[in-house]
C-alpha atoms as a PDB file:
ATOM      1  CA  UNK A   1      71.293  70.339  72.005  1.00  0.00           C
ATOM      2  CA  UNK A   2      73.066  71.260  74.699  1.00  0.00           C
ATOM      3  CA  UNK A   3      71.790  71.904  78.285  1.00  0.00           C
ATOM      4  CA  UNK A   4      73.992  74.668  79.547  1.00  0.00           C
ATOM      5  CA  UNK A   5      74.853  78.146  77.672  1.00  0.00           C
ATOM      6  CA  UNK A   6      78.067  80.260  77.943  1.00  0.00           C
ATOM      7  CA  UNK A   7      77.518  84.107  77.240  1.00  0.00           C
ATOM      8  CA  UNK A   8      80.621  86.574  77.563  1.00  0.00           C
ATOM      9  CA  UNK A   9      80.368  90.336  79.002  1.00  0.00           C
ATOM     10  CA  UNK A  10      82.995  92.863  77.225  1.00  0.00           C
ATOM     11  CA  UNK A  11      86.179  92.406  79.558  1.00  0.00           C
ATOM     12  CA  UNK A  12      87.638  89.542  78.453  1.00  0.00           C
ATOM     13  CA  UNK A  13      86.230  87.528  75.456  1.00  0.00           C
ATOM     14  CA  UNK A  14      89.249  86.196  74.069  1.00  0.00           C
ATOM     15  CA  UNK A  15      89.017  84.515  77.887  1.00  0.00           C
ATOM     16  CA  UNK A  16      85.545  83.556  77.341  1.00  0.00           C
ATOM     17  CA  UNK A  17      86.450  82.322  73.774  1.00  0.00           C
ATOM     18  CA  UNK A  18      89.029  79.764  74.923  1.00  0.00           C
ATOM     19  CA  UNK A  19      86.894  78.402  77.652  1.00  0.00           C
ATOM     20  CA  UNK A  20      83.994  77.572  75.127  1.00  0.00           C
ATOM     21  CA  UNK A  21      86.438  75.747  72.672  1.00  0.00           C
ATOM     22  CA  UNK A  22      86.889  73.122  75.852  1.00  0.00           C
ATOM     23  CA  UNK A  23      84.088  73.322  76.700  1.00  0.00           C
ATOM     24  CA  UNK A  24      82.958  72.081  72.925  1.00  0.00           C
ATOM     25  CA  UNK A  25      80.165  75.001  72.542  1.00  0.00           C
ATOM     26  CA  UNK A  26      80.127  78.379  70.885  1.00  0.00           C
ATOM     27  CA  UNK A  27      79.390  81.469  73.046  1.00  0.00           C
ATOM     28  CA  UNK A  28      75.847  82.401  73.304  1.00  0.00           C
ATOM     29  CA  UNK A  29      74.600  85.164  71.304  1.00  0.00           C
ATOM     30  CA  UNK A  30      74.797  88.858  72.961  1.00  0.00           C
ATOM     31  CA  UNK A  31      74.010  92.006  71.747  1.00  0.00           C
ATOM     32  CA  UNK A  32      76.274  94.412  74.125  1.00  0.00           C
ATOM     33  CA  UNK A  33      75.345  97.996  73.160  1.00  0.00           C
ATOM     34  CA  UNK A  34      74.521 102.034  74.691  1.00  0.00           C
ATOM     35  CA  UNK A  35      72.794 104.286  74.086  1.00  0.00           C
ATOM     36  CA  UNK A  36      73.836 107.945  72.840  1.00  0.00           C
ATOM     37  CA  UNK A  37      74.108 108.880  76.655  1.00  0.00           C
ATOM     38  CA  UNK A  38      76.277 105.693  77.661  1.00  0.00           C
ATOM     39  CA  UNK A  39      73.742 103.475  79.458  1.00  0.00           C
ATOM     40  CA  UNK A  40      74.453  99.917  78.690  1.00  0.00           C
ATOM     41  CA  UNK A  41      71.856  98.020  77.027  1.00  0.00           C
ATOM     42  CA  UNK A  42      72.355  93.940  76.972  1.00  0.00           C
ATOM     43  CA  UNK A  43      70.239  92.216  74.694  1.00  0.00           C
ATOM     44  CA  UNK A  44      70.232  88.175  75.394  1.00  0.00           C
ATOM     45  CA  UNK A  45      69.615  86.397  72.205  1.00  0.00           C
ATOM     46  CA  UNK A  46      69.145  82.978  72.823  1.00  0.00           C
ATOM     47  CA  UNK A  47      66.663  81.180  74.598  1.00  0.00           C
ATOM     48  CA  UNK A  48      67.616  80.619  78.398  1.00  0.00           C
ATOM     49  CA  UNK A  49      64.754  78.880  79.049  1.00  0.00           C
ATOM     50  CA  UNK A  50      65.081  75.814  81.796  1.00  0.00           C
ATOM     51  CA  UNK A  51      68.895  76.328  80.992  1.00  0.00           C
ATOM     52  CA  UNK A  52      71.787  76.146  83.339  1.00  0.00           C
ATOM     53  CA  UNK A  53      73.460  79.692  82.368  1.00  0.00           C
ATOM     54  CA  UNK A  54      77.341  80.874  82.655  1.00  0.00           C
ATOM     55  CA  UNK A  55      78.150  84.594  82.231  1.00  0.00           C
ATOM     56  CA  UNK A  56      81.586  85.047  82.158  1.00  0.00           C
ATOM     57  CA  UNK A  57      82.961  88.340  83.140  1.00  0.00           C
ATOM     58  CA  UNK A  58      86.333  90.352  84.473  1.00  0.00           C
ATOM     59  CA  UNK A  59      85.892  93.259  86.528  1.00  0.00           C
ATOM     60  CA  UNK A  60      88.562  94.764  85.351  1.00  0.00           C
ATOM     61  CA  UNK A  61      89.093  98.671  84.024  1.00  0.00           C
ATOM     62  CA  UNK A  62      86.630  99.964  83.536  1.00  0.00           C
ATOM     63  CA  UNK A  63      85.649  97.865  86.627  1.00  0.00           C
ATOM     64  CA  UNK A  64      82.892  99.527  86.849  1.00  0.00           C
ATOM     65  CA  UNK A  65      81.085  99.390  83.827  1.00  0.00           C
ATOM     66  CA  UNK A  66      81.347  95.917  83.679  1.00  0.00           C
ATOM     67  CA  UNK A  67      80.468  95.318  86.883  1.00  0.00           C
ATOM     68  CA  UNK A  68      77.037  97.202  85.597  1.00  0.00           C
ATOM     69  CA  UNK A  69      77.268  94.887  82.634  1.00  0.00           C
ATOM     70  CA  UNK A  70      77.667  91.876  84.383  1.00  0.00           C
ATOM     71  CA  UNK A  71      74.430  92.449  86.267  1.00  0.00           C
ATOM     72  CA  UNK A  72      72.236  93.986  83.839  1.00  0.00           C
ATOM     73  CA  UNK A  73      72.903  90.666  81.839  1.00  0.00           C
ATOM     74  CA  UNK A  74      71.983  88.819  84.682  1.00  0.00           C
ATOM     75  CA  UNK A  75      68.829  90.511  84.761  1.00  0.00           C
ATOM     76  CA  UNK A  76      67.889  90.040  81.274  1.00  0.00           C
ATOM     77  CA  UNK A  77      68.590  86.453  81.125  1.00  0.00           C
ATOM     78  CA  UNK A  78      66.523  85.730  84.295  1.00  0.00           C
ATOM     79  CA  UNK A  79      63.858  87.212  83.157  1.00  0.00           C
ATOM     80  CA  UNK A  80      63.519  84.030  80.731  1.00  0.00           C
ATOM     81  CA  UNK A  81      63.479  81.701  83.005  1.00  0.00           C
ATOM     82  CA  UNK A  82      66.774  79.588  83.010  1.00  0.00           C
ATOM     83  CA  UNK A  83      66.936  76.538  85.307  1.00  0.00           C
ATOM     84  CA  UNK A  84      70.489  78.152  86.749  1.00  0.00           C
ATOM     85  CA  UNK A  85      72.270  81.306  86.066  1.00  0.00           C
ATOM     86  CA  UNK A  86      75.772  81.565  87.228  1.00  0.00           C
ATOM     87  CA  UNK A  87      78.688  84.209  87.126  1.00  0.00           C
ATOM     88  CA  UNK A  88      82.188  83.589  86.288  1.00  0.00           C
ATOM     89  CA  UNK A  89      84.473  86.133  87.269  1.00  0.00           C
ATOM     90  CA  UNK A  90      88.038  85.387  86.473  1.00  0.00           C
ATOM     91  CA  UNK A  91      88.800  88.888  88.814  1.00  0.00           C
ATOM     92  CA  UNK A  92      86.911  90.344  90.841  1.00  0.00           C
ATOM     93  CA  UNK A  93      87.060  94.190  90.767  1.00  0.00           C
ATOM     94  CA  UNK A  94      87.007  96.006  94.419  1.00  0.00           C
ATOM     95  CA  UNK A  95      87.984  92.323  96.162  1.00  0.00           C
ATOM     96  CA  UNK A  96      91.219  94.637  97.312  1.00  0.00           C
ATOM     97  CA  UNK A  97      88.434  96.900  99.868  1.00  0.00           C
ATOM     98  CA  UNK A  98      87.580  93.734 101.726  1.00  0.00           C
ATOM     99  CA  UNK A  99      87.598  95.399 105.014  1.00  0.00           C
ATOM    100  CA  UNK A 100      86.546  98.673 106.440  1.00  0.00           C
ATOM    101  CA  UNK A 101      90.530 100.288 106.537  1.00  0.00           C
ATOM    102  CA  UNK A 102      89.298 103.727 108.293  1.00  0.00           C
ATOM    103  CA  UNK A 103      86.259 105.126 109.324  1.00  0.00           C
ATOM    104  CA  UNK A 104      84.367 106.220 106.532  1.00  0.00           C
ATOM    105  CA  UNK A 105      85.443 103.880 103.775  1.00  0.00           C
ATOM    106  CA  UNK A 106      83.071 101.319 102.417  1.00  0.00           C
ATOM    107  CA  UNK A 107      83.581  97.580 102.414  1.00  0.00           C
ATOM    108  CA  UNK A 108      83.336  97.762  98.622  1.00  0.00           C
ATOM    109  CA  UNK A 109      83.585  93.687  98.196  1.00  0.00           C
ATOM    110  CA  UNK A 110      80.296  93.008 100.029  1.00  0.00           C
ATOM    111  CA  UNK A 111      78.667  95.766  97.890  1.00  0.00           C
ATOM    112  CA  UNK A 112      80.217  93.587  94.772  1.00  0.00           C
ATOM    113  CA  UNK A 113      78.647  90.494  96.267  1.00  0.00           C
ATOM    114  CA  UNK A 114      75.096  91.974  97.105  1.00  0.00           C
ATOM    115  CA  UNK A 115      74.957  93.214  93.622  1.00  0.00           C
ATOM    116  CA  UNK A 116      75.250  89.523  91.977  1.00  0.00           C
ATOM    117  CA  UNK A 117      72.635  88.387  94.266  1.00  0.00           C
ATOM    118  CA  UNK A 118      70.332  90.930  93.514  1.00  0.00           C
ATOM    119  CA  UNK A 119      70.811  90.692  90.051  1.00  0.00           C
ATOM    120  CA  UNK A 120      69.512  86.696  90.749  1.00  0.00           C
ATOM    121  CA  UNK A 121      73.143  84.570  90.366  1.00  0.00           C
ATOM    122  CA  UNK A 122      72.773  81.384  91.498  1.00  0.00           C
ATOM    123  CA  UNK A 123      76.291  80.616  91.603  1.00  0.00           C
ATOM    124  CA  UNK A 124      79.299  82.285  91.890  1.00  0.00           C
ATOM    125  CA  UNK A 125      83.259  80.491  90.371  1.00  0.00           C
ATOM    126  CA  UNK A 126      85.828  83.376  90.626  1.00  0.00           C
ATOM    127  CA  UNK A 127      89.577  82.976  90.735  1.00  0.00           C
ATOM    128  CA  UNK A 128      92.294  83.753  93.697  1.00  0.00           C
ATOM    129  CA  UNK A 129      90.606  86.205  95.631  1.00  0.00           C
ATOM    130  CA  UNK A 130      92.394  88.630  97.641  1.00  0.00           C
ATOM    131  CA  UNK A 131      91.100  87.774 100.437  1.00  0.00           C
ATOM    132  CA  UNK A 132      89.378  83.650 101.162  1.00  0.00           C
ATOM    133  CA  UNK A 133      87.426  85.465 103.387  1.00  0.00           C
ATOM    134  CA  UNK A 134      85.886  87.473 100.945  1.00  0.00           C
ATOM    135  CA  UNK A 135      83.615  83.888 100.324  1.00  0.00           C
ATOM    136  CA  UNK A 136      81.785  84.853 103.049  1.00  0.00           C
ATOM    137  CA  UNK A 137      80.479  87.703 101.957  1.00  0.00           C
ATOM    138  CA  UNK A 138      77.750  85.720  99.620  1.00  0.00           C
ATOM    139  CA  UNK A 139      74.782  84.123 100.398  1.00  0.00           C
ATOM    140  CA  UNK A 140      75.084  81.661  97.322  1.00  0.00           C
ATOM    141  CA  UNK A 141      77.912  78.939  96.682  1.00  0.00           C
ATOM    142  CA  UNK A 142      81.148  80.399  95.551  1.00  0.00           C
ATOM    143  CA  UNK A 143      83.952  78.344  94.030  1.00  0.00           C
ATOM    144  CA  UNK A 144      86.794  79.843  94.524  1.00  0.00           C
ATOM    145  CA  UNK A 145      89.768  78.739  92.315  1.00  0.00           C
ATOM    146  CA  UNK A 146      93.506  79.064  92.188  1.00  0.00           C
ATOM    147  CA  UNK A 147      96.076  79.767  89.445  1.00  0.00           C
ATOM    148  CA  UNK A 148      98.889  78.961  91.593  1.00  0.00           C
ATOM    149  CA  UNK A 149      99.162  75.109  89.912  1.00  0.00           C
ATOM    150  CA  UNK A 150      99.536  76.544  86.663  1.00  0.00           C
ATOM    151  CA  UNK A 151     101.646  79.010  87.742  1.00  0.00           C
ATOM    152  CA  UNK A 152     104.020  76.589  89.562  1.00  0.00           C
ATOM    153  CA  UNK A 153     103.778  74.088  86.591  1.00  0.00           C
ATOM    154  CA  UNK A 154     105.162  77.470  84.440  1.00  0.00           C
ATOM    155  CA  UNK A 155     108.076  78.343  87.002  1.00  0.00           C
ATOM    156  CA  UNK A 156     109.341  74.432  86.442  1.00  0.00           C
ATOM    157  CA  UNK A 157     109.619  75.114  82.630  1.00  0.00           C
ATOM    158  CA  UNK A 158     112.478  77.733  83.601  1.00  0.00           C
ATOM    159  CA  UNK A 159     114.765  75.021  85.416  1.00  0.00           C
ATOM    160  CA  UNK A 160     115.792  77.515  88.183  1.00  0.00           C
ATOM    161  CA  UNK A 161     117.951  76.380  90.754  1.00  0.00           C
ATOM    162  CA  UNK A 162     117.801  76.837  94.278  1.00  0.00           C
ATOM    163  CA  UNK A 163     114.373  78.552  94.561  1.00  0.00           C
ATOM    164  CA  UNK A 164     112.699  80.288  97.639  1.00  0.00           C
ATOM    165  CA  UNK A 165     109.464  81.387  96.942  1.00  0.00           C
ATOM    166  CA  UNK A 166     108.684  84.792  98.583  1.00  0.00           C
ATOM    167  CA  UNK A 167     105.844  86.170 100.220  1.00  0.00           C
ATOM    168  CA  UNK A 168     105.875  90.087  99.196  1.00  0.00           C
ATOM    169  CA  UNK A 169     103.676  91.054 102.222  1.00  0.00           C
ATOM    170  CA  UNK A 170     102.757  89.341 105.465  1.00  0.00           C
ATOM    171  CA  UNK A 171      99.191  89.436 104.012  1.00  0.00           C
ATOM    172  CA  UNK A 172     100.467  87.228 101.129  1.00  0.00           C
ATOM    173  CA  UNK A 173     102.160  84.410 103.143  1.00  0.00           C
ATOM    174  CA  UNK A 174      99.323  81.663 102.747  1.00  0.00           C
ATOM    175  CA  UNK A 175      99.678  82.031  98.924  1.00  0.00           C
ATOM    176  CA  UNK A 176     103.478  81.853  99.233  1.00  0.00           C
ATOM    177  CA  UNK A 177     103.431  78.854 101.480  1.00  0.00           C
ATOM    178  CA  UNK A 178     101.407  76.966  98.889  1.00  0.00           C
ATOM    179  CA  UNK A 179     103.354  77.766  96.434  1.00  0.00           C
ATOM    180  CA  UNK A 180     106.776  76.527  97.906  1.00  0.00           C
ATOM    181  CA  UNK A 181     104.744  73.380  99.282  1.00  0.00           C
ATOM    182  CA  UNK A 182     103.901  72.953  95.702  1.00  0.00           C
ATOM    183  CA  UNK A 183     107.185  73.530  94.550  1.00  0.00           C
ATOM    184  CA  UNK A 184     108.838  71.935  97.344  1.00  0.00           C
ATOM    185  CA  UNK A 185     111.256  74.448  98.316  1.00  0.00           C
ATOM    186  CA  UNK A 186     111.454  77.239 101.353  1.00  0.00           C
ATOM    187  CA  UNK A 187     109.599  80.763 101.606  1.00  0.00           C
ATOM    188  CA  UNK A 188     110.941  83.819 102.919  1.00  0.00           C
ATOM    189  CA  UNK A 189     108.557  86.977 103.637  1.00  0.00           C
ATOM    190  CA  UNK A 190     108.791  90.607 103.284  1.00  0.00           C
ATOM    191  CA  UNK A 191     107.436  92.949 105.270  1.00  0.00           C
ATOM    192  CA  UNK A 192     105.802  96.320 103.460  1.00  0.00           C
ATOM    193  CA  UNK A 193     103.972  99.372 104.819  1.00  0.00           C
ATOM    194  CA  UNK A 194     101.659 100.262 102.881  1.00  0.00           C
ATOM    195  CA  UNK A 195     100.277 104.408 103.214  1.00  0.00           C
ATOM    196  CA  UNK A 196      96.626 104.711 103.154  1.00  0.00           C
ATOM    197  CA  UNK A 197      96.418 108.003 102.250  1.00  0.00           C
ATOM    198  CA  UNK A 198      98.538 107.146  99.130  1.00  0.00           C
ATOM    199  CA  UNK A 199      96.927 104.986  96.527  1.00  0.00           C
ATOM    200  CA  UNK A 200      98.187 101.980  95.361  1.00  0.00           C
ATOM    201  CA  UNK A 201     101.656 103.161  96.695  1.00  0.00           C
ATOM    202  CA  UNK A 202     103.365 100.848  99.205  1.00  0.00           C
ATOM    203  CA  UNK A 203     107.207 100.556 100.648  1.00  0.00           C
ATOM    204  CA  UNK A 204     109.250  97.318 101.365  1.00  0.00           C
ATOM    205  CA  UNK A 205     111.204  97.411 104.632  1.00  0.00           C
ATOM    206  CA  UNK A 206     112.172  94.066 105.842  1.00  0.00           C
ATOM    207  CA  UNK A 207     113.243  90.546 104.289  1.00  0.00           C
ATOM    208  CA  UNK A 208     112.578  87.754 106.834  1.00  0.00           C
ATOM    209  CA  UNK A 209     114.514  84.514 105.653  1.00  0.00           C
ATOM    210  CA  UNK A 210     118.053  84.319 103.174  1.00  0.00           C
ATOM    211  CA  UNK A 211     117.802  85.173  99.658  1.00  0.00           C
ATOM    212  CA  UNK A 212     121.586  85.276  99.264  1.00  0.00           C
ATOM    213  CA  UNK A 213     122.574  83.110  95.866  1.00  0.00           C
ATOM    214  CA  UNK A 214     118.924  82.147  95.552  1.00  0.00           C
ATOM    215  CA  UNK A 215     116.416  82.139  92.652  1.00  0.00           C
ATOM    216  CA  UNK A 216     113.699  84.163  94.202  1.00  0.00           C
ATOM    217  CA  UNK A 217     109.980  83.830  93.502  1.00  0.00           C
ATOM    218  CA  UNK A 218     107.530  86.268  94.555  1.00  0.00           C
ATOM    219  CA  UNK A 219     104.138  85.576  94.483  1.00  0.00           C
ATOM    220  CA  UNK A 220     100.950  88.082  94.270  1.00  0.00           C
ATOM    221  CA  UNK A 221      97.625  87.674  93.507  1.00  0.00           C
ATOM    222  CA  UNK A 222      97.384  91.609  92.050  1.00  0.00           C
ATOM    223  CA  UNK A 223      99.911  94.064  90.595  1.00  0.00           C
ATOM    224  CA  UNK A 224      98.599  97.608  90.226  1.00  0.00           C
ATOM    225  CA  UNK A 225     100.631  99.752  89.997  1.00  0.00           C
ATOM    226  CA  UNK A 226     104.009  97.684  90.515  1.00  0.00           C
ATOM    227  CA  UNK A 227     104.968 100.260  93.527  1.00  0.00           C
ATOM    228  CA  UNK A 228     104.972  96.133  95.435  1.00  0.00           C
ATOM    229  CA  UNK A 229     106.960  94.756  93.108  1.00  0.00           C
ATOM    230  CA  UNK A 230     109.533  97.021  92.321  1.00  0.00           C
ATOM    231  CA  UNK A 231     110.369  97.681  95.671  1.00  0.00           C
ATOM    232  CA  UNK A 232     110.671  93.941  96.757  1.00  0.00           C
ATOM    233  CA  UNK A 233     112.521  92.950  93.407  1.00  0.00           C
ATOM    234  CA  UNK A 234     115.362  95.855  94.695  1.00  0.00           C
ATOM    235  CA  UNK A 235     115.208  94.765  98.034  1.00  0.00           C
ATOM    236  CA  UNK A 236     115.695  91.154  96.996  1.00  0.00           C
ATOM    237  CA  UNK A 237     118.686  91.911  94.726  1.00  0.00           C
ATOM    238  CA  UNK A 238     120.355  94.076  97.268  1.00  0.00           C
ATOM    239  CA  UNK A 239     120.338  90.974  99.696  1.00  0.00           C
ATOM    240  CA  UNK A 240     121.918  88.965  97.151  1.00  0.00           C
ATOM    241  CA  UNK A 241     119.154  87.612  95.315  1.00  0.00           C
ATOM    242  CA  UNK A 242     120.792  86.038  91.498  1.00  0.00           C
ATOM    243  CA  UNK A 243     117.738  86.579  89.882  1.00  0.00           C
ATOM    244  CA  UNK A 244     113.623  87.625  90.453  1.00  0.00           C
ATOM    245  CA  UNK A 245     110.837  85.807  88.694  1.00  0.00           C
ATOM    246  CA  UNK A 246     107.372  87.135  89.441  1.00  0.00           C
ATOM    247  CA  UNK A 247     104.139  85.358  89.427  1.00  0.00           C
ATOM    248  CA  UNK A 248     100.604  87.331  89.483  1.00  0.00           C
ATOM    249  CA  UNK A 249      97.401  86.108  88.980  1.00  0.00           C
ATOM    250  CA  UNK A 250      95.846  89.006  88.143  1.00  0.00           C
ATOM    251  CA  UNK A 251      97.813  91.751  85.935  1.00  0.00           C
ATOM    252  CA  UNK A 252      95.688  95.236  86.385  1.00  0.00           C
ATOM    253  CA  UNK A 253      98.654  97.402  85.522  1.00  0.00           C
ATOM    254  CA  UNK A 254      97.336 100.400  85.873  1.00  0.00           C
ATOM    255  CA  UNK A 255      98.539 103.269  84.424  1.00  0.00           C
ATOM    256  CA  UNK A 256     102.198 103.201  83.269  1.00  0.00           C
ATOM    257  CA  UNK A 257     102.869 100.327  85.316  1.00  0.00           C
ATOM    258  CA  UNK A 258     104.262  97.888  83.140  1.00  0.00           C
ATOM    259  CA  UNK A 259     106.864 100.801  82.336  1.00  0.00           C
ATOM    260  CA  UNK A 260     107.649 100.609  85.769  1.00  0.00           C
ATOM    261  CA  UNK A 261     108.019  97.276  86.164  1.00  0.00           C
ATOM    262  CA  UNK A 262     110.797  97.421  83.182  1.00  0.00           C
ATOM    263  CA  UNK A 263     113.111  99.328  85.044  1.00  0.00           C
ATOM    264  CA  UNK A 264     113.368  97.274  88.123  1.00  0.00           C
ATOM    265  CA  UNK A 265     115.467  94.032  88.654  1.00  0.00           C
ATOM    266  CA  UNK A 266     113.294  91.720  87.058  1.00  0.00           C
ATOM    267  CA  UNK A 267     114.231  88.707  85.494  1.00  0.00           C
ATOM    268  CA  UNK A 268     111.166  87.402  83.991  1.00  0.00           C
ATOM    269  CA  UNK A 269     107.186  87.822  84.957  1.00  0.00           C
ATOM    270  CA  UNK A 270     104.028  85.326  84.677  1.00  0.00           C
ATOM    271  CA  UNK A 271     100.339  86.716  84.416  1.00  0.00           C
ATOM    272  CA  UNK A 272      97.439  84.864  83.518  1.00  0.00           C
ATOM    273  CA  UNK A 273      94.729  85.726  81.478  1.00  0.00           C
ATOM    274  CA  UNK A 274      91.965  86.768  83.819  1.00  0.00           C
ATOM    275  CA  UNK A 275      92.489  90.256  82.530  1.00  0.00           C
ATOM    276  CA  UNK A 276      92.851  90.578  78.941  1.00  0.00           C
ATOM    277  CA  UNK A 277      95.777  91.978  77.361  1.00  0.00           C
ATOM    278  CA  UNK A 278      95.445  90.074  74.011  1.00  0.00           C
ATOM    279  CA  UNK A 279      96.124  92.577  71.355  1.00  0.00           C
ATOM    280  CA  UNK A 280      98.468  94.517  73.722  1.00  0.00           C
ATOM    281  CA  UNK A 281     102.172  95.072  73.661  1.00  0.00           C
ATOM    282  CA  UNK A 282     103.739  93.422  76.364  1.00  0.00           C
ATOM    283  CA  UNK A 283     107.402  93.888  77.981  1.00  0.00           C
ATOM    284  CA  UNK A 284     109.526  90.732  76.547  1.00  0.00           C
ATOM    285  CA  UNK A 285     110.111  89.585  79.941  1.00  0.00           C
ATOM    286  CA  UNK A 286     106.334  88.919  80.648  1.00  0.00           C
ATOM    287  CA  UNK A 287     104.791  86.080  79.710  1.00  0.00           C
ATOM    288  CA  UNK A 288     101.187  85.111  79.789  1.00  0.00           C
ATOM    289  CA  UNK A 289      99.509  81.611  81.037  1.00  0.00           C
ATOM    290  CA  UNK A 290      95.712  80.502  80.335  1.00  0.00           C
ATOM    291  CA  UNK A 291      93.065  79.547  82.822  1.00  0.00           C
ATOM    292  CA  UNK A 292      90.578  78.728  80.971  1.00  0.00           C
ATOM    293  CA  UNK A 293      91.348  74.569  81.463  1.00  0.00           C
ATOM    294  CA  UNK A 294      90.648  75.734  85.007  1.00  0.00           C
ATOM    295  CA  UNK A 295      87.187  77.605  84.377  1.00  0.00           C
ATOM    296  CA  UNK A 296      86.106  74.683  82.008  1.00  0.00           C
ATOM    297  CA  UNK A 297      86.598  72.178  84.758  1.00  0.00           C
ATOM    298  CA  UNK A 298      84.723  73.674  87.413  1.00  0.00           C
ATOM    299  CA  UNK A 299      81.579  74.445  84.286  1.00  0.00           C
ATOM    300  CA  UNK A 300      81.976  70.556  83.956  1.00  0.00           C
ATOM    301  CA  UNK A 301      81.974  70.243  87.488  1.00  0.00           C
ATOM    302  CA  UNK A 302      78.512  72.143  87.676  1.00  0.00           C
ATOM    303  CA  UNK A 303      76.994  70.688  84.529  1.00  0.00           C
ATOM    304  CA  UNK A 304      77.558  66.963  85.063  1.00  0.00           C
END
């Protein structure tokens, strides 16, 4: 029998599903219902018990039911006793409000993180936050993974030539710089301002570096609303870019964003799976890569 359980919240079990087929086990039972007034009623049903205990769960729309999902589970299964319970969050809802913009506002991440902890996680393995320093906002281990090999391995099956990987904000040039170091090619970076009073709505202004006759590659760890990269795709182009390829971790398209994202100079897009769109119609230029070898390793990692 084995020593460890996996159980999946509502986001993203097709997610959860591929990560127990490597991992060799089938997903612990759950009973995930509400009652006639909408409160959400987890019902763990297997036994925990001296068990090392993964709950794997996006907070992704509705971000915040699932966020109350996540941690009601939590609470039911430590209430049995497991030897370890630990949440897996492929992405992490509100990791965006890392930082106190204007007086006023909340720093919704730490909220996030205080929540896990009081709802008795052990462990935290989450994928490309928005912010690294958004680690230190727990008090328990975090591992904090990256899609950015599988996304380089994907931009190598396209056979672009002369690539510069592109940084679409100044706050994004870490992620950018890996990625060309991985790829072995330069990085440019655009500057953006983004409005604060205006949602999810940013404007491109600068490019700092030559795109002329290049195969540009911008890399993001969220697209939203696509206001990001629709700009930068036009901006790129109208320096003399030959084609845009973007690469996002984390697809929240929001809204009518994808229909957005059609319209502007886009060659081709790559999203992973940490926010499931299985099921869903997807623009033919967008094409999706698994993490799940990635979320399986670091379960083996924990359970060896």
């Amino acid at each position: 029998m084995k020593h460890f359980l996996l159980f999946s919240g509502s986001s993203n079990t097709p997610l959860a599903k591929s990560v127990s087929k490597i991992l060799g086990i089938p997903l612990g039972n759950v009973d995930l219902t509400r009652f006639a007034d909408g409160e959400i009623r987890p019902w763990i049903q297997e036994d925990v018990r001296d068990k090392t205990v993964f709950v794997l769960q996006s907070l992704s729309y509705d971000m915040d039911d699932h966020i109350m999902e996540l941690c009601l589970m939590g609470d039911a299964i430590r209430r049995s006793a497991p030897k370890n319970m630990i949440a897996v969050i492929p992405y992490m809802g509100y990791a965006r409000q890392d930082r106190q913009h204007r007086v006023g506002e909340p720093v919704s991440a730490r909220v996030i993180a205080k929540f896990l902890e009081v709802s008795k996680f052990k462990e935290v393995i989450t994928i490309d936050l928005h912010n690294d320093a958004i680690v230190g906002f727990f008090q328990v281990p975090v591992t904090h993974l990256s899609a950015l090999s599988i996304l380089g391995e994907e931009i190598q099956k396209f056979h672009l030539s002369d690539i510069v990987v592109v940084a679409p904000d100044v706050g994004g040039v870490k992620r950018a710089r890996n990625l060309a170091y991985i790829l072995d090619v330069p990085m440019v970076v655009m500057e953006k301002k983004r409005f604060l009073d205006r949602h999810d709505k940013s404007e491109a202004c600068q490019i700092i570096g030559d795109v002329a006759g290049k195969s540009v590659v911008i890399i993001d760890d969220v697209i939203s609303s696509g206001g990001t990269i629709i700009n930068g795709a036009q901006s790129l182009k109208n320096s003399g870019a030959t084609s845009v390829t973007v690469l996002v971790t984390h697809a929240v398209c929001a809204g009518n964003a994808f229909e957005n994202v059609s319209k502007a100079p886009i060659d081709r897009m790559v999203i992973t799976d940490t926010i499931n769109w299985s099921g869903k119609k997807l623009p033919s230029f967008v094409s999706v890569v698994s993490v799940a070898p990635q979320i399986a390793d670091a379960i083996n990692t924990i359970i060896r």
